[in-house]
Structure formats: C-alpha cells, structure tokens
Protein backbone atom coordinates (compact mmCIF):
# COMPACT_ATOMS: atom_id res chain seq x y z
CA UNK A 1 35.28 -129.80 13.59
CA UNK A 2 33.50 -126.71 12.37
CA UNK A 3 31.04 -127.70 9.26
CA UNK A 4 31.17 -125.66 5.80
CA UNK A 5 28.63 -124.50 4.35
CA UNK A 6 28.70 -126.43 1.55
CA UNK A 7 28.50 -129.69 3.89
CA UNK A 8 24.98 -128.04 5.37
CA UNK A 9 23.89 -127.57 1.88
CA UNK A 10 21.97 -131.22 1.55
CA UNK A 11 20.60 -131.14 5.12
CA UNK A 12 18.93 -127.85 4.25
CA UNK A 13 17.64 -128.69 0.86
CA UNK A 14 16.23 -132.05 1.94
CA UNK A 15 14.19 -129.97 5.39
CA UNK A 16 13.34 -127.79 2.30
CA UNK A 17 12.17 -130.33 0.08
CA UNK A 18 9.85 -132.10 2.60
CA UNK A 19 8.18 -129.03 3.22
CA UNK A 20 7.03 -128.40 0.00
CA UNK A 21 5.96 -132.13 -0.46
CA UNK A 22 3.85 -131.56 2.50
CA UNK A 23 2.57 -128.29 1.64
CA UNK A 24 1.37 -128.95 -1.52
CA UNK A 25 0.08 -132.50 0.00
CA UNK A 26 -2.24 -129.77 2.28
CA UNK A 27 -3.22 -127.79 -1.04
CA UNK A 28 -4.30 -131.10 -2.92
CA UNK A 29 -6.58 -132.32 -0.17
CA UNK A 30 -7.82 -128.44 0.19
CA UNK A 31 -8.80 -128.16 -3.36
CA UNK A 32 -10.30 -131.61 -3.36
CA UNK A 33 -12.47 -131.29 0.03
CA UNK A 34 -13.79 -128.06 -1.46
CA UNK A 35 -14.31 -130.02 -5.03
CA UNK A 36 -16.48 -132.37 -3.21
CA UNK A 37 -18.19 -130.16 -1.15
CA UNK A 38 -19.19 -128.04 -4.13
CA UNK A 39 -19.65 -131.13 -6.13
CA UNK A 40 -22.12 -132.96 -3.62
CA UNK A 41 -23.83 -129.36 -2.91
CA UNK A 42 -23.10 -129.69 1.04
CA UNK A 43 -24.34 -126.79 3.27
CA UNK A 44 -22.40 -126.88 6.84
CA UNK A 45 -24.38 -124.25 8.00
CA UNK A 46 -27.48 -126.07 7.69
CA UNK A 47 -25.35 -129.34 9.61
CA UNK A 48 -24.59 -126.42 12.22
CA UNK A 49 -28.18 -125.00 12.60
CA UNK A 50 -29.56 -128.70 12.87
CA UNK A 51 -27.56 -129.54 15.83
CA UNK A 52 -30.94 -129.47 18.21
CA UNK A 53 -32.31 -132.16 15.95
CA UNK A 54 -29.37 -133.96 16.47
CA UNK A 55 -29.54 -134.11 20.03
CA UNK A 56 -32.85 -135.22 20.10
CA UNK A 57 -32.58 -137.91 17.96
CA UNK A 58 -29.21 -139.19 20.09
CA UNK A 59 -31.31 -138.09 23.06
CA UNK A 60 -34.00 -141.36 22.19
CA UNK A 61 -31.26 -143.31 20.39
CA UNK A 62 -29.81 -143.56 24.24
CA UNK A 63 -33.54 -144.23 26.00
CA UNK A 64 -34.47 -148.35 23.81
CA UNK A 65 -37.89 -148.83 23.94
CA UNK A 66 -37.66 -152.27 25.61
CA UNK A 67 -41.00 -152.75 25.33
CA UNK A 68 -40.73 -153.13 21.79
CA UNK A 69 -38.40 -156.65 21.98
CA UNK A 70 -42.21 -158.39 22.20
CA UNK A 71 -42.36 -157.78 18.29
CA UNK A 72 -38.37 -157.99 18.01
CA UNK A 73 -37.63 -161.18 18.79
CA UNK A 74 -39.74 -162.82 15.98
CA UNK A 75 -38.07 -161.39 12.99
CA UNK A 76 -34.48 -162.06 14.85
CA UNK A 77 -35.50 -165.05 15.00
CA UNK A 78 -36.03 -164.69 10.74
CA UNK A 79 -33.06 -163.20 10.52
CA UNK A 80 -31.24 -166.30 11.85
CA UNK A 81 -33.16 -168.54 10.07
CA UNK A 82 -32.46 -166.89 7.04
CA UNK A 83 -29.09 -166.87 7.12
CA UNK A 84 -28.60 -170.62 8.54
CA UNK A 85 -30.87 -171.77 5.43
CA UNK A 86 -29.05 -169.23 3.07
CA UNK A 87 -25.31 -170.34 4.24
CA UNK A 88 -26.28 -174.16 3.91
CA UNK A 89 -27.93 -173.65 0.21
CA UNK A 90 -24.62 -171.33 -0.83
CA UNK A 91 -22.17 -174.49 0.36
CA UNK A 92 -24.17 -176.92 -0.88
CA UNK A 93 -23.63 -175.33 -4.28
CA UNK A 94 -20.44 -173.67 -3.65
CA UNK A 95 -18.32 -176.74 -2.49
CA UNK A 96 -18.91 -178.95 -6.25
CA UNK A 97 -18.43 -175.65 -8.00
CA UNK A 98 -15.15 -174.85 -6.46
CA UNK A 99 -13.99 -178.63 -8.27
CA UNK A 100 -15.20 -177.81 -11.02
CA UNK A 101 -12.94 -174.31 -11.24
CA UNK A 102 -10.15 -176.88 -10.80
CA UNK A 103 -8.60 -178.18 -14.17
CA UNK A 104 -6.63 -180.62 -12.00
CA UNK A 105 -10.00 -181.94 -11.34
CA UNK A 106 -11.89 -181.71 -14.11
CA UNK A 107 -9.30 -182.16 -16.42
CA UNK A 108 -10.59 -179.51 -18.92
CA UNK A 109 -9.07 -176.21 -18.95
CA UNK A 110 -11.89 -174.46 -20.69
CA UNK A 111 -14.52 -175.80 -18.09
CA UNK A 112 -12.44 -174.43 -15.43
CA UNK A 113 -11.83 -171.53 -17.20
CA UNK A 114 -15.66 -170.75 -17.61
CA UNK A 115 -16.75 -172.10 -14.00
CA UNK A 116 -14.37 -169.69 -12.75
CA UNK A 117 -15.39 -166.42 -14.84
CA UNK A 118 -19.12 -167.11 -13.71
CA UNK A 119 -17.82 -167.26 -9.65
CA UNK A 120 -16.04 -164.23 -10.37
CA UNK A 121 -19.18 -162.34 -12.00
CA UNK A 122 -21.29 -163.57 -9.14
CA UNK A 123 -18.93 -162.29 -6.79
CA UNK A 124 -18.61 -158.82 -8.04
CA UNK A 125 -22.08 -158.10 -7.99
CA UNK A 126 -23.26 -155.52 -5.01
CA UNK A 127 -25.04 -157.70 -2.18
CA UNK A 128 -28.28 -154.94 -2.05
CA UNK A 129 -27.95 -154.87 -6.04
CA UNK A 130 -28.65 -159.03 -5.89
CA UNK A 131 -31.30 -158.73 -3.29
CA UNK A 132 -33.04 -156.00 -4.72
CA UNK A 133 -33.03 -157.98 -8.30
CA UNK A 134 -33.97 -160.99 -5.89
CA UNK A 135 -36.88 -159.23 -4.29
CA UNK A 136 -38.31 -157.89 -7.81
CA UNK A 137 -38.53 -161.44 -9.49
CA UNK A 138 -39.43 -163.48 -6.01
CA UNK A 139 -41.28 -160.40 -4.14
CA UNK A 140 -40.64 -159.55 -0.67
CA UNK A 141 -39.97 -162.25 2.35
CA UNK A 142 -38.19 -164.15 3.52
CA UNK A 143 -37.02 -166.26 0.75
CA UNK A 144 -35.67 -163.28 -1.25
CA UNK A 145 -33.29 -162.93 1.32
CA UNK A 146 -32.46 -166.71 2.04
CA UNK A 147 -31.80 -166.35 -2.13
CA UNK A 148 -29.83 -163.52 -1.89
CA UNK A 149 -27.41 -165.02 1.06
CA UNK A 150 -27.07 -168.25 -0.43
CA UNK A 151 -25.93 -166.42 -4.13
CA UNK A 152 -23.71 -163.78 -1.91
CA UNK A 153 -22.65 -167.62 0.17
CA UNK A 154 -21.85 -169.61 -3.47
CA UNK A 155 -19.62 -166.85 -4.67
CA UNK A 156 -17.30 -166.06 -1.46
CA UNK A 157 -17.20 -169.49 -0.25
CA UNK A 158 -16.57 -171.36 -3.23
CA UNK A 159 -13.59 -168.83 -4.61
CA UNK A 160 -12.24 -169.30 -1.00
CA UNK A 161 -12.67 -173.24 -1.47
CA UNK A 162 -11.31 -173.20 -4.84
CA UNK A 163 -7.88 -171.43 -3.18
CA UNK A 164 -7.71 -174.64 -1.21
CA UNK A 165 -8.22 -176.74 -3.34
CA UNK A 166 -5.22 -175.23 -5.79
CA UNK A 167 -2.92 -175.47 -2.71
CA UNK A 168 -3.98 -178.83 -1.34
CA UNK A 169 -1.30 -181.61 -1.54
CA UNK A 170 -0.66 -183.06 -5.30
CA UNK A 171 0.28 -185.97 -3.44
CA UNK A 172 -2.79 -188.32 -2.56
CA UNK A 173 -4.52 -187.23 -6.12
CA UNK A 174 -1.07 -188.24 -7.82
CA UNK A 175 -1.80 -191.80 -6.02
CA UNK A 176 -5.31 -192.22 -6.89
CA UNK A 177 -4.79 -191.76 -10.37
CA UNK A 178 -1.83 -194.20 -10.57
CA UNK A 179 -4.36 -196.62 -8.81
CA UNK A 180 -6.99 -196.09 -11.66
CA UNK A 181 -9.45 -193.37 -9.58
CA UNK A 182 -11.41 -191.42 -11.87
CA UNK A 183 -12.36 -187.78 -10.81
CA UNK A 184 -14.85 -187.69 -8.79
CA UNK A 185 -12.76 -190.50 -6.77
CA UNK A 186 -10.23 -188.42 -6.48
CA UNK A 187 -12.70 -185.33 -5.45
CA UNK A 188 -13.73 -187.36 -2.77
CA UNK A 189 -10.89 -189.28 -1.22
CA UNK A 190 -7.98 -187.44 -2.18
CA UNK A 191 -8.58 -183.83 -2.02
CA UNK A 192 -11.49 -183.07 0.50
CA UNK A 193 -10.22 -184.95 2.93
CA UNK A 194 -7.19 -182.22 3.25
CA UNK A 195 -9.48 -178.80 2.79
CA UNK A 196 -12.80 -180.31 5.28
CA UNK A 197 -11.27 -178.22 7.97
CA UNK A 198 -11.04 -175.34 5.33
CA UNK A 199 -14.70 -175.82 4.67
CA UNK A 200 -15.91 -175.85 7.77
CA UNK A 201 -13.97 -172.37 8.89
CA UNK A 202 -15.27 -170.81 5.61
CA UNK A 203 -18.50 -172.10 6.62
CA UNK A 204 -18.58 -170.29 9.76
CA UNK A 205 -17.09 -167.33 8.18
CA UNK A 206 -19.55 -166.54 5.78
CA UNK A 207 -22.23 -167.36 8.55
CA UNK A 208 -20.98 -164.23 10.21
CA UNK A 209 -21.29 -162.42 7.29
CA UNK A 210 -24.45 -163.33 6.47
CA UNK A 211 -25.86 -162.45 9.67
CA UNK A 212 -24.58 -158.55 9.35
CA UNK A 213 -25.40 -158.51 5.56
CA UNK A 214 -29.32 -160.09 6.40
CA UNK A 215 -30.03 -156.74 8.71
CA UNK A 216 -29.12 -154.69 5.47
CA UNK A 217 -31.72 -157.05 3.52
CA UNK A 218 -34.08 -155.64 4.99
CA UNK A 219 -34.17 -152.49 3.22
CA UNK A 220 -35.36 -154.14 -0.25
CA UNK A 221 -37.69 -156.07 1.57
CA UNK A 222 -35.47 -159.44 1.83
CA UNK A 223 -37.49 -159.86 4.94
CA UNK A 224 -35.68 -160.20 8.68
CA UNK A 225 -34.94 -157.60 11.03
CA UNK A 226 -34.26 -155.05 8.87
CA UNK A 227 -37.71 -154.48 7.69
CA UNK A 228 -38.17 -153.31 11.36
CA UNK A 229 -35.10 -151.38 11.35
CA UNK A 230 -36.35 -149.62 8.64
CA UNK A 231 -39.90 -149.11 9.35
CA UNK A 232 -38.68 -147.87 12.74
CA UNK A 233 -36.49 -144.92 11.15
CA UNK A 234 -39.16 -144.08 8.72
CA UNK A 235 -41.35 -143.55 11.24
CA UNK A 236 -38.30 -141.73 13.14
CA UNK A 237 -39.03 -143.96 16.02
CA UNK A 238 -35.58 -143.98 17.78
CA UNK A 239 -35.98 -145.25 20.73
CA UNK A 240 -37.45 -148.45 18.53
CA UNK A 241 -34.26 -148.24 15.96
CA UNK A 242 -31.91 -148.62 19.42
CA UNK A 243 -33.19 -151.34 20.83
CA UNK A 244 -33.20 -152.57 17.31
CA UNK A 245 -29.67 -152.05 16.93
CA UNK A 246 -28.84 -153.37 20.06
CA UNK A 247 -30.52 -156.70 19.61
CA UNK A 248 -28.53 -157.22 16.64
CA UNK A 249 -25.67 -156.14 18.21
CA UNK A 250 -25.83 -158.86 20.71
CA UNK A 251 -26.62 -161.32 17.99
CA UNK A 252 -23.45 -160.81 16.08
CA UNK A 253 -21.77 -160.34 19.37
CA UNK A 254 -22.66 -163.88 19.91
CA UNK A 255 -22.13 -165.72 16.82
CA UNK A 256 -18.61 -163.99 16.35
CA UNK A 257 -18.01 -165.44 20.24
CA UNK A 258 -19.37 -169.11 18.77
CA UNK A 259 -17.86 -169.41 15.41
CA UNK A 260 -14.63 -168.62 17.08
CA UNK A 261 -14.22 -171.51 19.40
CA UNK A 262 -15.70 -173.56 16.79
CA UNK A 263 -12.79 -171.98 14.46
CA UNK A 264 -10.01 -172.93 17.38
CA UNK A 265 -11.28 -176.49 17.75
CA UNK A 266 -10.90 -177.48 14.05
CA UNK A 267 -7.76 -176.15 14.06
C-alpha cells in the first residue's frame, strides 16, 4: 500500500521535533560551560602549557617512596583508632537518641518532634565544617577528630536507627504495655530485640565511613593520616603522597572486605 503524504506527516514532524530538543539541549550546555568557564576565570591554555608538570608529578605519584611506611604506619594506626573510638562514642549516643525521636516510645509528640529537628541539624552540617569548628575549640589531635566522627556517627546512625525503629513490629510493644511495661521496658525487650541486627550493620557501616572521612580530617588538623597526606603535598613530595594513598587504600580495601562478611553473617 503506497503511503500519503499526509500519513508521513507525524513521522516527519516528530524526527523534526527531537532534533530541535536536542539541539537546543547542545546550545544550553554550550552557553553554560562557557558561563562557568568565564565565571570561575579558567585558562585552558595555561592547563595545556602545564602538561610537563603534570607528568612529573604522575611520573613520582607512580615511583611510592616505601621507605617512608616507617613513619606511616603510626598515624594509620591513629587513624584506626580514631575512628573505632569515634564510631563507639557516636552509637553509644546515637542508639537512646533514636528512642527518644520515637513518640511511640516516648509518648510525647513534642519531645520527638524536637529530638528529631536537632538529629536533622546535626546531620546537615558539612563533616570538614564540624571538624574544623571541632579543631578550633579542642585544638589539633587526635581527639578533635575522634569528636568530629563520633558527632558525624550520632547523626547518620541514629536517623538510620530511628527508621527501624518506626518500622519495627507494633506487635511485642502492643504486649508489653497490656502487661503493665513502662517505656523503657518496652525500649528494651520489645523493640531492640527486632532492630540489634539493624544496629550492628549500621554500626559497621558508618565504621567504613569513618575510616574514608578520618583521612580528610586531617586537613584541619583532626589528627590521623591525613596530617601526613597533607604535609606530604605541601611539600609536593609525591612519591610520599602515593605510598600515602596507597596505604589507605589497602586499609579501606580491608575493612570494606571485613564489615562485609560480618554484614552476611548477621543477616
């Protein structure tokens, strides 16, 4: 059957129609890469011309100065540290909180309310905003950035534990309070029984995090690895900031290996 034209019509417009949509797609992201660019003052001329500097500095990135891990292995050795201590202090403070964002719990709306506007404010704030207000009321060390982890730990874990918590089973907590159990009763023998698993895989979770997030730390002066890391690149020491990187790659490598078995087993 031969087709009229007036049957090729909407085949034509639509072909038509997508190629404007993706034409003027083009333009916007055109005029908006050359916004930026003008905006943020970048010179890709001067990126060009600096390509021999960036060869060099790959050039020692690729050639670790493994003679350096003798002063490495110490502040890796912080770095886990810090971020054991500052996991266990953020669930130790986390876990109650999370009941207490619970009105089920608690039994008053506006102290739930309020519990969980202040574990939503702590959670919005910038991890190397909090450790750099850590580091200028504590100083620098370690225990600006166990601080820092364990405020970073409260918020994440404790919304996470509260989202258990508001899906746990109504059923045990309906039959400790027909048995007379006050609240904390019921915390303790009707609802964290069912989210202990939860716990512990947030636990490990955060862990993870915390390792990553204590390299960073460094910067401010939270102490750890990172104070090398940064000394190292200020000093333009590559062949010190690979082996650097390396070592904590390995690390994380390793905990992401261990917290997930640990993860399969409780499940």
């Amino acid at each position: 059957m031969t087709r009229t034209p007036s049957a090729g019509r909407p085949l034509k417009d639509t072909v038509h129609r997508n190629l404007w949509k993706r034409l003027a797609t083009v333009i916007v992201f055109v005029v908006c890469f050359l916004a930026a660019k003008d905006a943020t003052e970048t010179d890709f001329g001067e990126a060009i011309a600096n390509m021999g500097q960036a060869a060099d500095f790959f050039s020692n990135l690729l050639s670790p100065d493994w003679a350096y891990f003798a002063k490495v292995w110490m502040p890796l050795v912080q770095t886990i540290r810090m971020s054991v201590v500052g996991t266990s202090l953020g669930l130790l403070f986390g876990v109650p909180f999370a009941f207490l964002c619970t009105s089920n719990v608690t039994g008053n709306r506006v102290v739930a309310t309020v519990a969980r506007v202040v574990m939503d404010i702590i959670r919005t704030i910038p991890t190397l905003l909090l450790a750099a207000l850590v580091v200028a009321f504590m100083g620098i060390g370690q225990v600006s950035g166990i601080i820092t982890i364990a405020v970073f730990t409260f918020g994440i874990v404790g919304q996470l534990i509260y989202q258990s918590i508001e899906i746990s089973d109504p059923g045990p907590v309906e039959a400790a309070r027909s048995v007379g159990a006050n609240r904390m009763q019921i915390a303790t023998w009707s609802i964290l029984p069912q989210i202990g698993q939860d716990i512990a895989s947030y636990a490990m979770y955060a862990f993870e995090i915390n390792i990553r997030a204590s390299v960073i730390l460094g910067y401010v002066g939270a102490g750890g690895v990172g104070v090398l890391l940064n000394s190292s690149l200020s000093l333009m020491r590559y062949d010190r900031v690979s082996l650097v990187i390396l070592t904590v790659l390995v690390l994380v490598v390793i905990v992401d290996w261990v917290s997930e078995i640990i993860r399969k087993r409780l499940r």
